[in-house]
N, C-alpha and C. Protein backbone atom coordinates (compact mmCIF):
# COMPACT_ATOMS: atom_id res chain seq x y z
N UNK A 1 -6.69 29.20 -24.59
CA UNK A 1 -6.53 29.11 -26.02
C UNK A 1 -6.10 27.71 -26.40
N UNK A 2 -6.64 27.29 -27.36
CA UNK A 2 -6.57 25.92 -27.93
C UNK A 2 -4.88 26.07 -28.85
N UNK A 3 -4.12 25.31 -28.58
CA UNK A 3 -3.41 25.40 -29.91
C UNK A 3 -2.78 23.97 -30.54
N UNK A 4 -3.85 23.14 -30.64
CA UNK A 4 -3.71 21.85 -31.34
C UNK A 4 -3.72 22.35 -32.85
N UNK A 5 -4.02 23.36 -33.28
CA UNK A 5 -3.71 23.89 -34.61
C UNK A 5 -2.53 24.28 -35.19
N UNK A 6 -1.91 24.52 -34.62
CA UNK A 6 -0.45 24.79 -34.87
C UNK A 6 -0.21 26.57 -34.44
N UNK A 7 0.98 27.16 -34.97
CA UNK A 7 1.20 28.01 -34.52
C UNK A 7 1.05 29.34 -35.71
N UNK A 8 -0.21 30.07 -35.23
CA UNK A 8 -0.61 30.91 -36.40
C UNK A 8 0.53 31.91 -37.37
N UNK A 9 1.25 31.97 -36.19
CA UNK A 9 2.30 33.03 -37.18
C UNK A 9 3.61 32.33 -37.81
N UNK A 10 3.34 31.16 -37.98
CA UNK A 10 4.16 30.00 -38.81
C UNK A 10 3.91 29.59 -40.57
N UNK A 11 2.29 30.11 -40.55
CA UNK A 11 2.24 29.51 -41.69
C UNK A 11 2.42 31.10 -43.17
N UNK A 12 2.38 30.45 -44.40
CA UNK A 12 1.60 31.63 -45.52
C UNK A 12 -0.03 31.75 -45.44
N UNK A 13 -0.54 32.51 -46.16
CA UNK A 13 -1.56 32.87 -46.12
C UNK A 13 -2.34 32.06 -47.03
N UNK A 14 -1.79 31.27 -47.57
CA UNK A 14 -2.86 29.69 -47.96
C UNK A 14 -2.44 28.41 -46.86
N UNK A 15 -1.92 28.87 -45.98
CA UNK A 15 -1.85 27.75 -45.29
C UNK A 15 -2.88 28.36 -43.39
N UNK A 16 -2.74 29.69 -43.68
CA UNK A 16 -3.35 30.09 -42.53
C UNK A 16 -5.06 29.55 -42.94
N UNK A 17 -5.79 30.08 -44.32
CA UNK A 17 -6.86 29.44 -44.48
C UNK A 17 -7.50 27.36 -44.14
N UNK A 18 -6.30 27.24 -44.56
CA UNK A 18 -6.34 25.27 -43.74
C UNK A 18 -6.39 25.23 -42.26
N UNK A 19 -5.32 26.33 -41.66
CA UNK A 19 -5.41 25.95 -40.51
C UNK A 19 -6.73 26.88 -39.65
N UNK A 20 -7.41 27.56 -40.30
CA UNK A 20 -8.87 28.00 -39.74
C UNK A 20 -9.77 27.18 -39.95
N UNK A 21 -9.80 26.57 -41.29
CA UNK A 21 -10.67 25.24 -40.94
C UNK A 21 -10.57 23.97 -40.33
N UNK A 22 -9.27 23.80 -40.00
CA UNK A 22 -9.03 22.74 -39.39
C UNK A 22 -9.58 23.28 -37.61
N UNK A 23 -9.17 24.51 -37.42
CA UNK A 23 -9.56 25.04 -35.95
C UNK A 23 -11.17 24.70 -35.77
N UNK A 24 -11.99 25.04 -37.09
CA UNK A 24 -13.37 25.23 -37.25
C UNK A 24 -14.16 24.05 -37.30
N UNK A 25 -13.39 23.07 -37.60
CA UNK A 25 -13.48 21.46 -37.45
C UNK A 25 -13.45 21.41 -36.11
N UNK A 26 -12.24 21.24 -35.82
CA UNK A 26 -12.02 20.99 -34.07
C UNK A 26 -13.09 21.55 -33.26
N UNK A 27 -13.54 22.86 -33.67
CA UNK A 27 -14.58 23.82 -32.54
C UNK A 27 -15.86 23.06 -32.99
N UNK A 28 -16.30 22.27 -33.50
CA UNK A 28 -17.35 22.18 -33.99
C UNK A 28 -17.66 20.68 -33.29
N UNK A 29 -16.68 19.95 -33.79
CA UNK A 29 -16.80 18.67 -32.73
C UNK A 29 -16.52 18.62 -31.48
N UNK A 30 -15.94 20.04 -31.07
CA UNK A 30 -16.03 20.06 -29.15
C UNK A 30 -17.67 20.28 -29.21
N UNK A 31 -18.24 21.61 -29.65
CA UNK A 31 -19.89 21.60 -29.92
C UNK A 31 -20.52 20.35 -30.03
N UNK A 32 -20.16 19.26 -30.78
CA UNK A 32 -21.28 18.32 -31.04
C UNK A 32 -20.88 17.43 -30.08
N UNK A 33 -19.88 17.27 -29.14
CA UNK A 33 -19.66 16.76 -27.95
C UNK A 33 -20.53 17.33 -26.82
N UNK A 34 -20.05 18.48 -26.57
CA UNK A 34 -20.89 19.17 -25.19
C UNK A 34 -22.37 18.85 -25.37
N UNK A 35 -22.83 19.01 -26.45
CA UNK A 35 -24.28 19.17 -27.14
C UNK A 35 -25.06 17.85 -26.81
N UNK A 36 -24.18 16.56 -27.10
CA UNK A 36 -24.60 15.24 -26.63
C UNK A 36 -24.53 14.89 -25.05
N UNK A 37 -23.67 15.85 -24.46
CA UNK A 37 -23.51 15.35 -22.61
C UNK A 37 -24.53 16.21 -22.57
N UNK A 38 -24.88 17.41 -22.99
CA UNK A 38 -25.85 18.38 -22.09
C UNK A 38 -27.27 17.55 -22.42
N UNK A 39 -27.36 16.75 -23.90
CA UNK A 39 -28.75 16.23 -23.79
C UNK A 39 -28.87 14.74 -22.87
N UNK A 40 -27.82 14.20 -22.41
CA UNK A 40 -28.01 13.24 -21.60
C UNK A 40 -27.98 13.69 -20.11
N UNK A 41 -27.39 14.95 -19.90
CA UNK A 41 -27.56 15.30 -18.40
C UNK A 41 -29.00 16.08 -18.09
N UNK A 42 -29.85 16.67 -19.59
CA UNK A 42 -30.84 16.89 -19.58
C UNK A 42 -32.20 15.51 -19.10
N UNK A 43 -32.02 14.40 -19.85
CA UNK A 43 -32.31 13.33 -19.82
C UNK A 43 -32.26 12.98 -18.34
N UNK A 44 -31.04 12.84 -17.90
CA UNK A 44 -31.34 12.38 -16.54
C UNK A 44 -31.94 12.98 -15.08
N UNK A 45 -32.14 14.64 -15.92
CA UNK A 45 -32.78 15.16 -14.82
C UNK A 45 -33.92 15.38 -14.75
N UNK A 46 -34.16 15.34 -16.23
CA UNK A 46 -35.82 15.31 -16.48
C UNK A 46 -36.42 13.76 -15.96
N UNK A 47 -36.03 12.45 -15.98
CA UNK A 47 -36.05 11.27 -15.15
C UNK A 47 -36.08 11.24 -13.74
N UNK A 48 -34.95 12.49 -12.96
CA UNK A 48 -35.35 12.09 -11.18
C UNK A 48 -36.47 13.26 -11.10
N UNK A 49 -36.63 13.87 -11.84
CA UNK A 49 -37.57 15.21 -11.59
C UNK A 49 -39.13 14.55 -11.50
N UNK A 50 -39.24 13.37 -12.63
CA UNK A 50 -40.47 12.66 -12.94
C UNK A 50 -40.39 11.31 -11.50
N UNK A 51 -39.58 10.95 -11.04
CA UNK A 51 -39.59 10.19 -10.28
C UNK A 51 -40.11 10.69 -9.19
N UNK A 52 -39.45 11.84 -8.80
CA UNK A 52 -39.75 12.68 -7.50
C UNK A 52 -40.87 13.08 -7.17
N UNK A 53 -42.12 13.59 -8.76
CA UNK A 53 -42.89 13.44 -8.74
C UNK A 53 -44.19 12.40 -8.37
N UNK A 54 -43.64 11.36 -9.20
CA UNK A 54 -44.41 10.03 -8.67
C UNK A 54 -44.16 9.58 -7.55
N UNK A 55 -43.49 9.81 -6.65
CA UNK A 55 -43.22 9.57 -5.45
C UNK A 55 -44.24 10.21 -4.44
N UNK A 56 -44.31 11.79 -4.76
CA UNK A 56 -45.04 12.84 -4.17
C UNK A 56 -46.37 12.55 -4.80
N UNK A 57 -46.36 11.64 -5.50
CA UNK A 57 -48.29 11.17 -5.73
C UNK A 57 -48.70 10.20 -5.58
N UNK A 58 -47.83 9.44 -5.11
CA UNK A 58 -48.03 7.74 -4.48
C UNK A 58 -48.36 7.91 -3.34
């Protein structure tokens, strides 16, 4: 469990709504993080996969 948000049973119930979007922020830019390593680890495997190939046809 993440709790860079603070501590849920601390706040009122206009402050619990801030701190779900602030959670929903945070979850979203871990997403658009992972999302950018998985397309560069995609990238680099689709590269030795094509190499390996041209190798096996040289």
């Amino acid at each position: 469990m993440f709790f860079f948000w603070g501590d849920p049973y601390c706040y009122s119930k206009s402050s619990r709504k801030e701190m779900r979007q602030r959670k929903l922020e945070f979850l979203k830019s871990m997403r658009d993080n992972l999302e950018a390593r998985l397309s560069g680890l995609n990238a680099s495997i689709e590269t030795i996969e094509r190499q390996l190939r041209d190798e096996n046809n040289a």
